[in-house]
C-alpha atoms as a PDB file:
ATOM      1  CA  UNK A   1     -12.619  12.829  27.247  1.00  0.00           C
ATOM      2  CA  UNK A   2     -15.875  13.103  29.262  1.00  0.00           C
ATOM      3  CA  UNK A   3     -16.147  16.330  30.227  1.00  0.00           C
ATOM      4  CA  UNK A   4     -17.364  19.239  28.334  1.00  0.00           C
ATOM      5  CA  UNK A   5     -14.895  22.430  27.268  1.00  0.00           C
ATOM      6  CA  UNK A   6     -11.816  20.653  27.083  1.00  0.00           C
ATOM      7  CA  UNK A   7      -9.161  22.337  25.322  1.00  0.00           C
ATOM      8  CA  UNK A   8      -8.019  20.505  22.221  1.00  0.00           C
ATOM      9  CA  UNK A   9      -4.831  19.468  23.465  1.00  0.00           C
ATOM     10  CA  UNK A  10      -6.075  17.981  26.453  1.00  0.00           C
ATOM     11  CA  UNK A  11      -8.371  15.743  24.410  1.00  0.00           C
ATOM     12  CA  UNK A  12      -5.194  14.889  22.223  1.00  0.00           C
ATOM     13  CA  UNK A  13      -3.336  13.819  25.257  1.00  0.00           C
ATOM     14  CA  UNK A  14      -6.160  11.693  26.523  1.00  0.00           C
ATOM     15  CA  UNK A  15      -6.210  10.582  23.406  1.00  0.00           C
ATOM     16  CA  UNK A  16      -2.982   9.866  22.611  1.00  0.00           C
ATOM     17  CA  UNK A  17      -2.342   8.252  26.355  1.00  0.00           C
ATOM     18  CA  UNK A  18      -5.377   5.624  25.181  1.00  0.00           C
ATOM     19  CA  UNK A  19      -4.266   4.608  21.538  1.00  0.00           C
ATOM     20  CA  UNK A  20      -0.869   4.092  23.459  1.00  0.00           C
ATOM     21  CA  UNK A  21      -2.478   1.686  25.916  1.00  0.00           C
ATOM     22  CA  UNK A  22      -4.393  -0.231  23.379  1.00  0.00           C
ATOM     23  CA  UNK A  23      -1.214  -1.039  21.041  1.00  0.00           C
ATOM     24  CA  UNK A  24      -0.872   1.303  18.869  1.00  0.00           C
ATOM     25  CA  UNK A  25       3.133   1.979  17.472  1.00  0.00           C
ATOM     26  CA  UNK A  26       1.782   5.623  16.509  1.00  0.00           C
ATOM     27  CA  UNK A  27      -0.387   6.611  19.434  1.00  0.00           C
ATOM     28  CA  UNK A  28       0.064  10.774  18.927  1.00  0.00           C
ATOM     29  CA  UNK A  29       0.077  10.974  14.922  1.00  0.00           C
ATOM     30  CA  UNK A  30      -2.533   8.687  14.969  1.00  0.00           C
ATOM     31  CA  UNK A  31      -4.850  10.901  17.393  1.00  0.00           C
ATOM     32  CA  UNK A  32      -3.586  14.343  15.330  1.00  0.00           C
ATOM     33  CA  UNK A  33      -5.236  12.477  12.357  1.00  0.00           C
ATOM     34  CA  UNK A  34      -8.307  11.411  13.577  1.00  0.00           C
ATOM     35  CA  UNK A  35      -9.014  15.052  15.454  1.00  0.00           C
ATOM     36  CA  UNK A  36      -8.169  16.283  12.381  1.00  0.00           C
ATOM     37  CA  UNK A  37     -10.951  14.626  10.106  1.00  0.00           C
ATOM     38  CA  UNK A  38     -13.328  14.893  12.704  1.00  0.00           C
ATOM     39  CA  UNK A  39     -12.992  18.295  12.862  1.00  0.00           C
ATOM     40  CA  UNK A  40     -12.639  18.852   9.098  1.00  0.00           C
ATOM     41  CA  UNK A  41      -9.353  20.491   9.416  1.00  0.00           C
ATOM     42  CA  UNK A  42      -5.686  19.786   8.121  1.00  0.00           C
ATOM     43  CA  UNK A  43      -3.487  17.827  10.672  1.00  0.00           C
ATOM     44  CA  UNK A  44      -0.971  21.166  10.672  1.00  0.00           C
ATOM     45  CA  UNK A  45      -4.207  23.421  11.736  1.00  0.00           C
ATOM     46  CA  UNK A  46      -4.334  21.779  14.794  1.00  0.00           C
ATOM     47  CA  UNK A  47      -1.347  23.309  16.097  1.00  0.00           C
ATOM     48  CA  UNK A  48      -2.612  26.728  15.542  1.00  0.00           C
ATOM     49  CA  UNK A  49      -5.596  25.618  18.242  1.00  0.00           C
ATOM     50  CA  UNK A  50      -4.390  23.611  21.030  1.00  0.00           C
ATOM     51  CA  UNK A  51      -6.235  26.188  23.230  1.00  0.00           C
ATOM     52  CA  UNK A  52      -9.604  25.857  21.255  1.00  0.00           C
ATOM     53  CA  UNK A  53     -12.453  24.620  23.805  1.00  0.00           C
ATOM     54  CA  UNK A  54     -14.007  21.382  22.183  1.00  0.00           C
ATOM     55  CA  UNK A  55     -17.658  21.428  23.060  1.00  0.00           C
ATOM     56  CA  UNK A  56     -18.841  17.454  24.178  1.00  0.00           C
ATOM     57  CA  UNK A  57     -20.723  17.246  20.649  1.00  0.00           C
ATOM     58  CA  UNK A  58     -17.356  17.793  18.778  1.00  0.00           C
ATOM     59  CA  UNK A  59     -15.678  14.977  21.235  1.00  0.00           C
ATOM     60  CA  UNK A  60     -18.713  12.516  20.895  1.00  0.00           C
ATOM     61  CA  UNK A  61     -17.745  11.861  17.214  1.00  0.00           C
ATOM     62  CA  UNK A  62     -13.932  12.099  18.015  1.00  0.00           C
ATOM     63  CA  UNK A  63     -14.442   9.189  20.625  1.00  0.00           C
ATOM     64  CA  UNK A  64     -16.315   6.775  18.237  1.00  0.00           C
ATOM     65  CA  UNK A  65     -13.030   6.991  16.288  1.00  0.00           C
ATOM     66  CA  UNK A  66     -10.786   6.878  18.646  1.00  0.00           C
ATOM     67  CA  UNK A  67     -12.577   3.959  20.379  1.00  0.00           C
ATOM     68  CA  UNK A  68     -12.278   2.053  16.861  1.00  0.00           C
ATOM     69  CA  UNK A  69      -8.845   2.679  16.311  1.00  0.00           C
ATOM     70  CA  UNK A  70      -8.335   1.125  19.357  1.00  0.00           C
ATOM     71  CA  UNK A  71     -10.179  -1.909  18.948  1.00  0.00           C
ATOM     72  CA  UNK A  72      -7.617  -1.876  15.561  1.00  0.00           C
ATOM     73  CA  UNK A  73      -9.103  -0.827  12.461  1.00  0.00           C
ATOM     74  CA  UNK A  74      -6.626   1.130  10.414  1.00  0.00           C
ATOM     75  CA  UNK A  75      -6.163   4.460  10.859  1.00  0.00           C
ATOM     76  CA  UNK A  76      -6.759   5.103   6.789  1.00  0.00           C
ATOM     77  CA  UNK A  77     -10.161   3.156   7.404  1.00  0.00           C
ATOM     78  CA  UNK A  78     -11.205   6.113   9.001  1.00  0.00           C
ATOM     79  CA  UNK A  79     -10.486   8.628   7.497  1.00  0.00           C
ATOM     80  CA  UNK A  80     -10.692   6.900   3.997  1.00  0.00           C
ATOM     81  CA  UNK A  81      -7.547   8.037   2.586  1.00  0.00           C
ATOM     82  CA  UNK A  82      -3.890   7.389   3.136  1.00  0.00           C
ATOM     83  CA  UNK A  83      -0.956   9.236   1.654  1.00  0.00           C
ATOM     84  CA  UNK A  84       1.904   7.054  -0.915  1.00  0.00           C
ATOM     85  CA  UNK A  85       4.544   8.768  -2.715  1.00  0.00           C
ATOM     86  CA  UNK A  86       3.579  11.830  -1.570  1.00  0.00           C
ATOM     87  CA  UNK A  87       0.158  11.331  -3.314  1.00  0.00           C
ATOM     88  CA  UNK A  88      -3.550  10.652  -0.847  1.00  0.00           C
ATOM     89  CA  UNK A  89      -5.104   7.537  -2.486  1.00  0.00           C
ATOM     90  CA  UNK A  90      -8.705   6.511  -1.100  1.00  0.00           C
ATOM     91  CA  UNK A  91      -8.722   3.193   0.754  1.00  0.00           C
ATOM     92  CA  UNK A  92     -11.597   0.801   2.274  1.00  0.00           C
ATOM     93  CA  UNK A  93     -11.634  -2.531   3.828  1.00  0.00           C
ATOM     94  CA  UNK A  94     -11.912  -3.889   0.455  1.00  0.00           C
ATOM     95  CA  UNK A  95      -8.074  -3.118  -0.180  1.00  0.00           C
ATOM     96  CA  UNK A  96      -5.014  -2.956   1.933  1.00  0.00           C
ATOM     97  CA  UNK A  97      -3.847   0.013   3.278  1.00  0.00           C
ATOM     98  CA  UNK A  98      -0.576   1.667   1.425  1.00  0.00           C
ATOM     99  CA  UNK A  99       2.461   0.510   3.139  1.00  0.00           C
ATOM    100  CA  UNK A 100       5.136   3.206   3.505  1.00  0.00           C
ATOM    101  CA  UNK A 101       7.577   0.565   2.785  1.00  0.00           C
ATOM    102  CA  UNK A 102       6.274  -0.614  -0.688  1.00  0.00           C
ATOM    103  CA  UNK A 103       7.573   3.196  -1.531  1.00  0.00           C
ATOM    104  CA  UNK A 104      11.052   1.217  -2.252  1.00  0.00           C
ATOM    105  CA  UNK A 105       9.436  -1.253  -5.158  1.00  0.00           C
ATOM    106  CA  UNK A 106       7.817   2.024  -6.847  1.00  0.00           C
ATOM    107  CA  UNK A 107      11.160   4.348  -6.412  1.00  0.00           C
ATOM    108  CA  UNK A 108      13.266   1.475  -7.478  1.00  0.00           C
ATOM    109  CA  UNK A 109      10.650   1.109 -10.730  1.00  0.00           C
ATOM    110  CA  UNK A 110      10.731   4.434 -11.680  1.00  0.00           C
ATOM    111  CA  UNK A 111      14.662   4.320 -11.369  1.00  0.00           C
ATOM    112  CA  UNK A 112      14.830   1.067 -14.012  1.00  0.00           C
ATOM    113  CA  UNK A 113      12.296   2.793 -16.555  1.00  0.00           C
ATOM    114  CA  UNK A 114      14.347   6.341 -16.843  1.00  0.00           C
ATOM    115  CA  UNK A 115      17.826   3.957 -17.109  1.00  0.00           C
ATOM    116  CA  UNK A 116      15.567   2.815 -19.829  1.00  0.00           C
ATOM    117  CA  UNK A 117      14.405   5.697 -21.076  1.00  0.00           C
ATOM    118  CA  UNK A 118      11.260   6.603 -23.552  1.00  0.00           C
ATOM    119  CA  UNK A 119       7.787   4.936 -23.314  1.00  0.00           C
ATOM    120  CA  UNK A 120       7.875   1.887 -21.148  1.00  0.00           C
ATOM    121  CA  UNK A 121       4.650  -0.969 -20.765  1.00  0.00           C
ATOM    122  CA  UNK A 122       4.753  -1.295 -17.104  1.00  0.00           C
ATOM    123  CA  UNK A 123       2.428  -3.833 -15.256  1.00  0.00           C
ATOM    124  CA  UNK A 124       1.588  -3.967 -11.468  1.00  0.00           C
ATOM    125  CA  UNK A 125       0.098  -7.401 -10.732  1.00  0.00           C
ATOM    126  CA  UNK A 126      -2.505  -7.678  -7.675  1.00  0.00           C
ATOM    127  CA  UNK A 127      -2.671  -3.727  -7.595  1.00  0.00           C
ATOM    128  CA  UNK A 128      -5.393  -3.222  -4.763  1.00  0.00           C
ATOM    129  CA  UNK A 129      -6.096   0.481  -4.409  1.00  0.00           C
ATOM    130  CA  UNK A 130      -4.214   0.877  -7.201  1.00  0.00           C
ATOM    131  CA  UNK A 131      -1.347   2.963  -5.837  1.00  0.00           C
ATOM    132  CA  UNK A 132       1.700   1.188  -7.487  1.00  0.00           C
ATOM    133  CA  UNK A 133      -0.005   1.917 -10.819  1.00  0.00           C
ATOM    134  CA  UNK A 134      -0.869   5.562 -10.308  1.00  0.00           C
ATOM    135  CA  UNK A 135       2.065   6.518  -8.849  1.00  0.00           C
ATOM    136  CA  UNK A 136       4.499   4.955 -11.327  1.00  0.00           C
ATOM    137  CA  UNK A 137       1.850   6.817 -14.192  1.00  0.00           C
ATOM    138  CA  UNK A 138       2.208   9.916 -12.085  1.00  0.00           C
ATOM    139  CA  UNK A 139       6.161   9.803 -12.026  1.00  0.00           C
ATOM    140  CA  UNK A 140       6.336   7.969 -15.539  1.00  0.00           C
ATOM    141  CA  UNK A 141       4.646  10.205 -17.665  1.00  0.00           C
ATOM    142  CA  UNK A 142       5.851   8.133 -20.946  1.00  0.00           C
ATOM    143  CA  UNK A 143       4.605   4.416 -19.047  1.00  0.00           C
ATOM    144  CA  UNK A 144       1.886   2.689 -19.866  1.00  0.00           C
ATOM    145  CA  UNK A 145       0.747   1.065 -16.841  1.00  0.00           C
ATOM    146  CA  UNK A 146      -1.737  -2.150 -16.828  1.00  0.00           C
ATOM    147  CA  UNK A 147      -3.066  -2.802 -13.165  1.00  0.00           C
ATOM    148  CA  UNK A 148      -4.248  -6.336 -12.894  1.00  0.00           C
ATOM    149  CA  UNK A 149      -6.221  -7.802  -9.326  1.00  0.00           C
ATOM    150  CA  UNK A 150      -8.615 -10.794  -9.140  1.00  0.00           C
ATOM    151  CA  UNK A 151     -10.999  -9.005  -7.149  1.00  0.00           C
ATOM    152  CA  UNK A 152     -13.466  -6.534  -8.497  1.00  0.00           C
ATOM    153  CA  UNK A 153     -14.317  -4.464  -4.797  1.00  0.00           C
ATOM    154  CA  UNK A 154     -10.642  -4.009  -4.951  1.00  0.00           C
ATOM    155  CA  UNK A 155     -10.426  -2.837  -8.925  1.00  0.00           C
ATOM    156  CA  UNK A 156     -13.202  -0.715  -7.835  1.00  0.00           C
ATOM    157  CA  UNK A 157     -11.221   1.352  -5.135  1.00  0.00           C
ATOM    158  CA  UNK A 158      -8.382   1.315  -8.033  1.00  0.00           C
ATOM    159  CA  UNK A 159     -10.741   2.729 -10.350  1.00  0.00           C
ATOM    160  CA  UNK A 160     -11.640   6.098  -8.140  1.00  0.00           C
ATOM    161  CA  UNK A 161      -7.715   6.032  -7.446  1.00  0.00           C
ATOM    162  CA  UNK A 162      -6.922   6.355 -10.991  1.00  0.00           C
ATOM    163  CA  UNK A 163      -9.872   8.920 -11.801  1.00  0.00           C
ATOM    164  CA  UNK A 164      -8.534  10.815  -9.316  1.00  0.00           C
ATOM    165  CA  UNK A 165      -5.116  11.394 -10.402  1.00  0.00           C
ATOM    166  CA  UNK A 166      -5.899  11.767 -13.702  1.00  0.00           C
ATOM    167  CA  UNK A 167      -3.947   9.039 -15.016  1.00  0.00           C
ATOM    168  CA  UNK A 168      -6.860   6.653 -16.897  1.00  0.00           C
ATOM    169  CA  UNK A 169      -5.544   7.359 -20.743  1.00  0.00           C
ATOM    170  CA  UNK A 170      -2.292   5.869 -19.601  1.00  0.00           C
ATOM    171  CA  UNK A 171      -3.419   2.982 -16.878  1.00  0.00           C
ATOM    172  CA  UNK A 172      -5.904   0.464 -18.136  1.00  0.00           C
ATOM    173  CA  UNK A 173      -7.203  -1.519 -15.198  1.00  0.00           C
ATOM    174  CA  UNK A 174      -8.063  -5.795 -15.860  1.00  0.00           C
ATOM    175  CA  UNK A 175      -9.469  -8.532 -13.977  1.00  0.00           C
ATOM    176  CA  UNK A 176      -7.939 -11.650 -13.449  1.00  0.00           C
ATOM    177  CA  UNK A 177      -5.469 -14.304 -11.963  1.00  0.00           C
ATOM    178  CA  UNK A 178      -1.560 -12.715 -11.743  1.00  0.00           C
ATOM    179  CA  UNK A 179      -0.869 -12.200 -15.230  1.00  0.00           C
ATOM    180  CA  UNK A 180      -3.155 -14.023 -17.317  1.00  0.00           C
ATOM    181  CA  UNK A 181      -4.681 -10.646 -18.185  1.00  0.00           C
ATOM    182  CA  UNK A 182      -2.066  -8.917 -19.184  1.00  0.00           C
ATOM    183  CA  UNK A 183      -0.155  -8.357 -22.691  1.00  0.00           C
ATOM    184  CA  UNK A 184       2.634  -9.610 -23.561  1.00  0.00           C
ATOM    185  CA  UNK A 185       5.769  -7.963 -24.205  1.00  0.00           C
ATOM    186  CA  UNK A 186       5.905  -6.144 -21.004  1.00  0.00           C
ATOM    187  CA  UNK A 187       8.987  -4.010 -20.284  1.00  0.00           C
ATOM    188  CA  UNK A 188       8.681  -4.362 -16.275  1.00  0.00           C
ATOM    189  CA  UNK A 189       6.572  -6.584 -14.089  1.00  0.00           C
ATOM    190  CA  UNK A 190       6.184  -5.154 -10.588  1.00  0.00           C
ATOM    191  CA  UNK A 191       3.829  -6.648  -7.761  1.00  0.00           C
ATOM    192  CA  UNK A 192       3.066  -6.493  -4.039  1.00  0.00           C
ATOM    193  CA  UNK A 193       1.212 -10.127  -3.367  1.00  0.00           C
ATOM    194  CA  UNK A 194       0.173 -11.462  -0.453  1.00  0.00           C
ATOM    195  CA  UNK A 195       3.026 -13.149   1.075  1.00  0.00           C
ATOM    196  CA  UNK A 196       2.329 -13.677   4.755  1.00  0.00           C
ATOM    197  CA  UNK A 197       1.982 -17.597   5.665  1.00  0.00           C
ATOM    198  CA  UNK A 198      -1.217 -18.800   6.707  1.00  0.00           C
ATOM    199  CA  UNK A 199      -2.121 -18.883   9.981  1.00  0.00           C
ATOM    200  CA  UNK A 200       0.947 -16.137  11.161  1.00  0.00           C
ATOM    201  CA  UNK A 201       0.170 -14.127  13.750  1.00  0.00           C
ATOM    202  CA  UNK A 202      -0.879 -10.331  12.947  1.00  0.00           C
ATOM    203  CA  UNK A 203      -1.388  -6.778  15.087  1.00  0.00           C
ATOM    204  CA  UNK A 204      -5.168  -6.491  15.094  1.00  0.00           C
ATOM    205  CA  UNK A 205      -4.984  -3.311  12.568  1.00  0.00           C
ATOM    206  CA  UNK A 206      -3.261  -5.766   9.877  1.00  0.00           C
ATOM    207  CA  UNK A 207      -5.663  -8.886  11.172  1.00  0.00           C
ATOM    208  CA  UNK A 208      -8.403  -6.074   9.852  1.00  0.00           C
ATOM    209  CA  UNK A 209      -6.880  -5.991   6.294  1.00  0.00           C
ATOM    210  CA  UNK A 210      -8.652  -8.522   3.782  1.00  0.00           C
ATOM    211  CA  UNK A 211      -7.598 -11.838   4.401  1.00  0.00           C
ATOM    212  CA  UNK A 212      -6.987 -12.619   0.807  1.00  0.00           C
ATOM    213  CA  UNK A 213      -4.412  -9.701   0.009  1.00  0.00           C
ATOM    214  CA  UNK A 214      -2.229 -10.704   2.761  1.00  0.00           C
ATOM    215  CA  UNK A 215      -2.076 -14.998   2.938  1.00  0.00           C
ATOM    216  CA  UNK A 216      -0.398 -17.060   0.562  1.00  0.00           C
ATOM    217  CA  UNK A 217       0.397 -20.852   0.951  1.00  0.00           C
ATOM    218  CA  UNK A 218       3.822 -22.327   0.515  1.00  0.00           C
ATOM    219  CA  UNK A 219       4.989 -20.277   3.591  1.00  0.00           C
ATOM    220  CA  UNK A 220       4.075 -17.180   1.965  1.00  0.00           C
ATOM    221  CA  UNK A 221       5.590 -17.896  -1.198  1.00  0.00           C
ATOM    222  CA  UNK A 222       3.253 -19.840  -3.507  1.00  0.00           C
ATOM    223  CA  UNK A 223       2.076 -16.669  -5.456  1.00  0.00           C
ATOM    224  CA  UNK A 224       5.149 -14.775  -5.999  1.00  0.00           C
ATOM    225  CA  UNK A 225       6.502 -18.262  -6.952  1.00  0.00           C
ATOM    226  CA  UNK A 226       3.718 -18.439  -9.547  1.00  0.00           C
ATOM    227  CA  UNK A 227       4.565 -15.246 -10.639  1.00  0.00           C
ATOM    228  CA  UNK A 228       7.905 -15.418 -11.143  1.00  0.00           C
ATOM    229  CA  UNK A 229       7.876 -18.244 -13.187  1.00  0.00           C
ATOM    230  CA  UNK A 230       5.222 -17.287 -15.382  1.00  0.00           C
ATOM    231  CA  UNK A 231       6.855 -13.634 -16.063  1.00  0.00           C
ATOM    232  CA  UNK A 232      10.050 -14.077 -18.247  1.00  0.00           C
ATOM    233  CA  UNK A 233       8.101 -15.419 -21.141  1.00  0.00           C
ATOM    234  CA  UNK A 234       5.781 -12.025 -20.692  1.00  0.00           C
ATOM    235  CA  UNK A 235       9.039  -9.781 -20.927  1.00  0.00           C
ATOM    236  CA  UNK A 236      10.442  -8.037 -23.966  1.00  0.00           C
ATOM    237  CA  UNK A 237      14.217  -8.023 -23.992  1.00  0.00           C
ATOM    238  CA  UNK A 238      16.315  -7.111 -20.953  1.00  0.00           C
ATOM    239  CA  UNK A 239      12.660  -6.807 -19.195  1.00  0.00           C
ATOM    240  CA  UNK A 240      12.724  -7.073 -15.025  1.00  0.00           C
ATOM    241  CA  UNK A 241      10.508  -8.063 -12.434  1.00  0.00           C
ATOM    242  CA  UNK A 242      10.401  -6.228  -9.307  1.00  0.00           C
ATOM    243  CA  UNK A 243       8.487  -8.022  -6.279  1.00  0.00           C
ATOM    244  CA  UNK A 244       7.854  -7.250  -2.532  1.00  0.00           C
ATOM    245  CA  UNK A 245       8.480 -10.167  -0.662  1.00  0.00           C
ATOM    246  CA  UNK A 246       9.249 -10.831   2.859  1.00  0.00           C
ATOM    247  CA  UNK A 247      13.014 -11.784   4.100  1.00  0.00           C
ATOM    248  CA  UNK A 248      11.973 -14.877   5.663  1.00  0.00           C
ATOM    249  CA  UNK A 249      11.155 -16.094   1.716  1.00  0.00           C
ATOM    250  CA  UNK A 250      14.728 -15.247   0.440  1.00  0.00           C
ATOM    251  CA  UNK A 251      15.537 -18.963  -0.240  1.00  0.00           C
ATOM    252  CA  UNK A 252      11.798 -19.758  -1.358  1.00  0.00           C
ATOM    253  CA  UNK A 253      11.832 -17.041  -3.814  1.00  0.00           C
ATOM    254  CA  UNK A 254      15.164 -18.064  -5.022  1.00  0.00           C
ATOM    255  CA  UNK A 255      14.202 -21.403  -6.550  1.00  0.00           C
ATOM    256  CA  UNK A 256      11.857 -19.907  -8.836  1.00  0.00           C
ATOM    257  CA  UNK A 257      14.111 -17.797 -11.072  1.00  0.00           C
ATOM    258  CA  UNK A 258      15.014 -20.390 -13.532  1.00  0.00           C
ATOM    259  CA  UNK A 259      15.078 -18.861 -16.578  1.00  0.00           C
ATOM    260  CA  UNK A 260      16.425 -14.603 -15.389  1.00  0.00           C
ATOM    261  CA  UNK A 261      19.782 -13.687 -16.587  1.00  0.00           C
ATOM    262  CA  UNK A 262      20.539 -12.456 -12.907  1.00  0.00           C
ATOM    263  CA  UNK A 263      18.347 -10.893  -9.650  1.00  0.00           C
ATOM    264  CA  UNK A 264      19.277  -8.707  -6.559  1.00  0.00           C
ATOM    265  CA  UNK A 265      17.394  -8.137  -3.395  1.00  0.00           C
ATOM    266  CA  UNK A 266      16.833  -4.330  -2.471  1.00  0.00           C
ATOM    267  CA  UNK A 267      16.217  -2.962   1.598  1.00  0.00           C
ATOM    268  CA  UNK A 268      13.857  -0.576   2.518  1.00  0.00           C
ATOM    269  CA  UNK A 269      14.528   2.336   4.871  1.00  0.00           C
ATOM    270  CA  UNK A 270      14.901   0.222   8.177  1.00  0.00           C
ATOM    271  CA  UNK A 271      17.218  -2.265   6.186  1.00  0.00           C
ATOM    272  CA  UNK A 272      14.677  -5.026   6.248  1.00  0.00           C
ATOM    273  CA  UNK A 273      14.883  -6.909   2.823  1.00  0.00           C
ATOM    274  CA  UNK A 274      12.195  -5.831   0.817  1.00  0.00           C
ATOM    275  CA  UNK A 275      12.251  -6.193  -2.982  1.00  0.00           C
ATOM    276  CA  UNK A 276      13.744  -8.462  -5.100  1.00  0.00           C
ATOM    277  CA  UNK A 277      14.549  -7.610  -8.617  1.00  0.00           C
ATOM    278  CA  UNK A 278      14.910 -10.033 -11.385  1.00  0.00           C
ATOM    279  CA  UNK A 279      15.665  -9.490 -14.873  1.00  0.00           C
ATOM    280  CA  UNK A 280      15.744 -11.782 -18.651  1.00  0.00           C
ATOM    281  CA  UNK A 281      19.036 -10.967 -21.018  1.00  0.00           C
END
């Protein structure tokens, strides 16, 4: 990507041929994206100039990001936003990125509260950016959502998330350990912890994620454990909890439902177990 003139689809080759080299499972979207906010264009208006000549002070700036990206930060670092449930939420280091896969917890939550029809109270525990909550406000127009996390950089990010969308009369963001602030008489519980096990082994663009969103003692299980136990007495009758947990903690998560009239585990796209769902008579 040295030389000056190169047509834009030479540089997204190059590109593409590096990211590929340096680990990356997405080496060609992930170089459309970057060109794309470096040139301050849509990803689609790329294809309409494959033959545009990229002067060497358009590249410079496209090779600081592509040179990151390879060393692993996050794509949605970047470029500051990432897309969930077809809605762009802004991200930072101070949150984890939005996981295509926790799209099965929110369709699965949205599901449950129009079975249940009417207004629901809805509460998404350890909400980061904040995209559980807005999306399930966005597609729940009768929830009310409370977002809860224990870090205030993260309820920050969740804050400009929830401006954004235009969803702050019905989601009321709170500080604080799982569900201590929360109300009680909640309808639904849903929550995306961190339940990786210490000292696991991560790709470097997850090992750039904040450490505390994604570790969790116990295997990986000590928070959703915590959580789970402390729900049902938070639930209004026939009330649920929905939880993103990892398949390796089936049997962990399984000896913490004393006290739920019954539970199921839910796969996501790529038939990986994903979500278990829990609910109180």
């Amino acid at each position: 990507m040295g030389e000056k003139g190169l047509p834009l689809l030479e540089v997204l080759r190059r590109a593409t041929g590096f990211l590929q080299s340096h680990g990356s499972s997405s080496p060609r979207l992930d170089a459309e994206l970057l060109m794309a906010y470096a040139l301050g264009l849509r990803r689609l208006d790329l294809y309409l100039q494959f033959d545009r000549v990229l002067p060497d002070v358009d590249l410079a700036p496209y090779r600081e990001l592509i040179a990151q990206r390879g060393r692993g930060s996050p794509v949605a670092y970047l470029v500051g936003v990432k897309e969930f449930m077809k809605l762009d939420f802004a991200v930072t280091p101070d949150v984890l990125v939005p996981n295509p896969d926790t799209e099965v917890l929110v369709q699965l939550a949205v599901a449950w509260a129009r079975r249940r029809a009417g207004p629901v109270r809805i509460a998404d525990v350890g909400t980061g950016s904040g995209c559980i909550a807005v999306a399930l406000a966005h597609y729940l127009p009768e929830a009310w959502v409370w977002a809860s996390d224990d870090d205030s950089a993260a309820l920050s990010v969740a804050a400009g998330n929830v401006a954004a969308h235009d969803v702050g009369r019905r989601v009321k963001l709170v500080q604080g350990d799982l569900l201590d602030p929360l109300p009680d008489r909640l309808d639904l519980i849903c929550a995306n912890l961190p339940y990786v096990a210490e000292g696991a082994e991560l790709p470097a663009e997850v090992r750039a994620q904040p450490a505390h969103a994604l570790f969790a003692g116990e295997g990986g299980a000590a928070l959703i454990r915590r959580l789970l136990g402390g729900a049902p007495p938070r639930l209004g009758a026939g009330g649920a909890v929905l939880v993103e947990i990892d398949a390796g903690l089936q049997e962990a998560v399984l000896g913490a439902l004393e006290g739920y009239a019954g539970h199921r585990f839910h796969r996501d796209l790529g038939g990986h177990l994903r979500v278990l769902e829990a609910w109180i008579s």
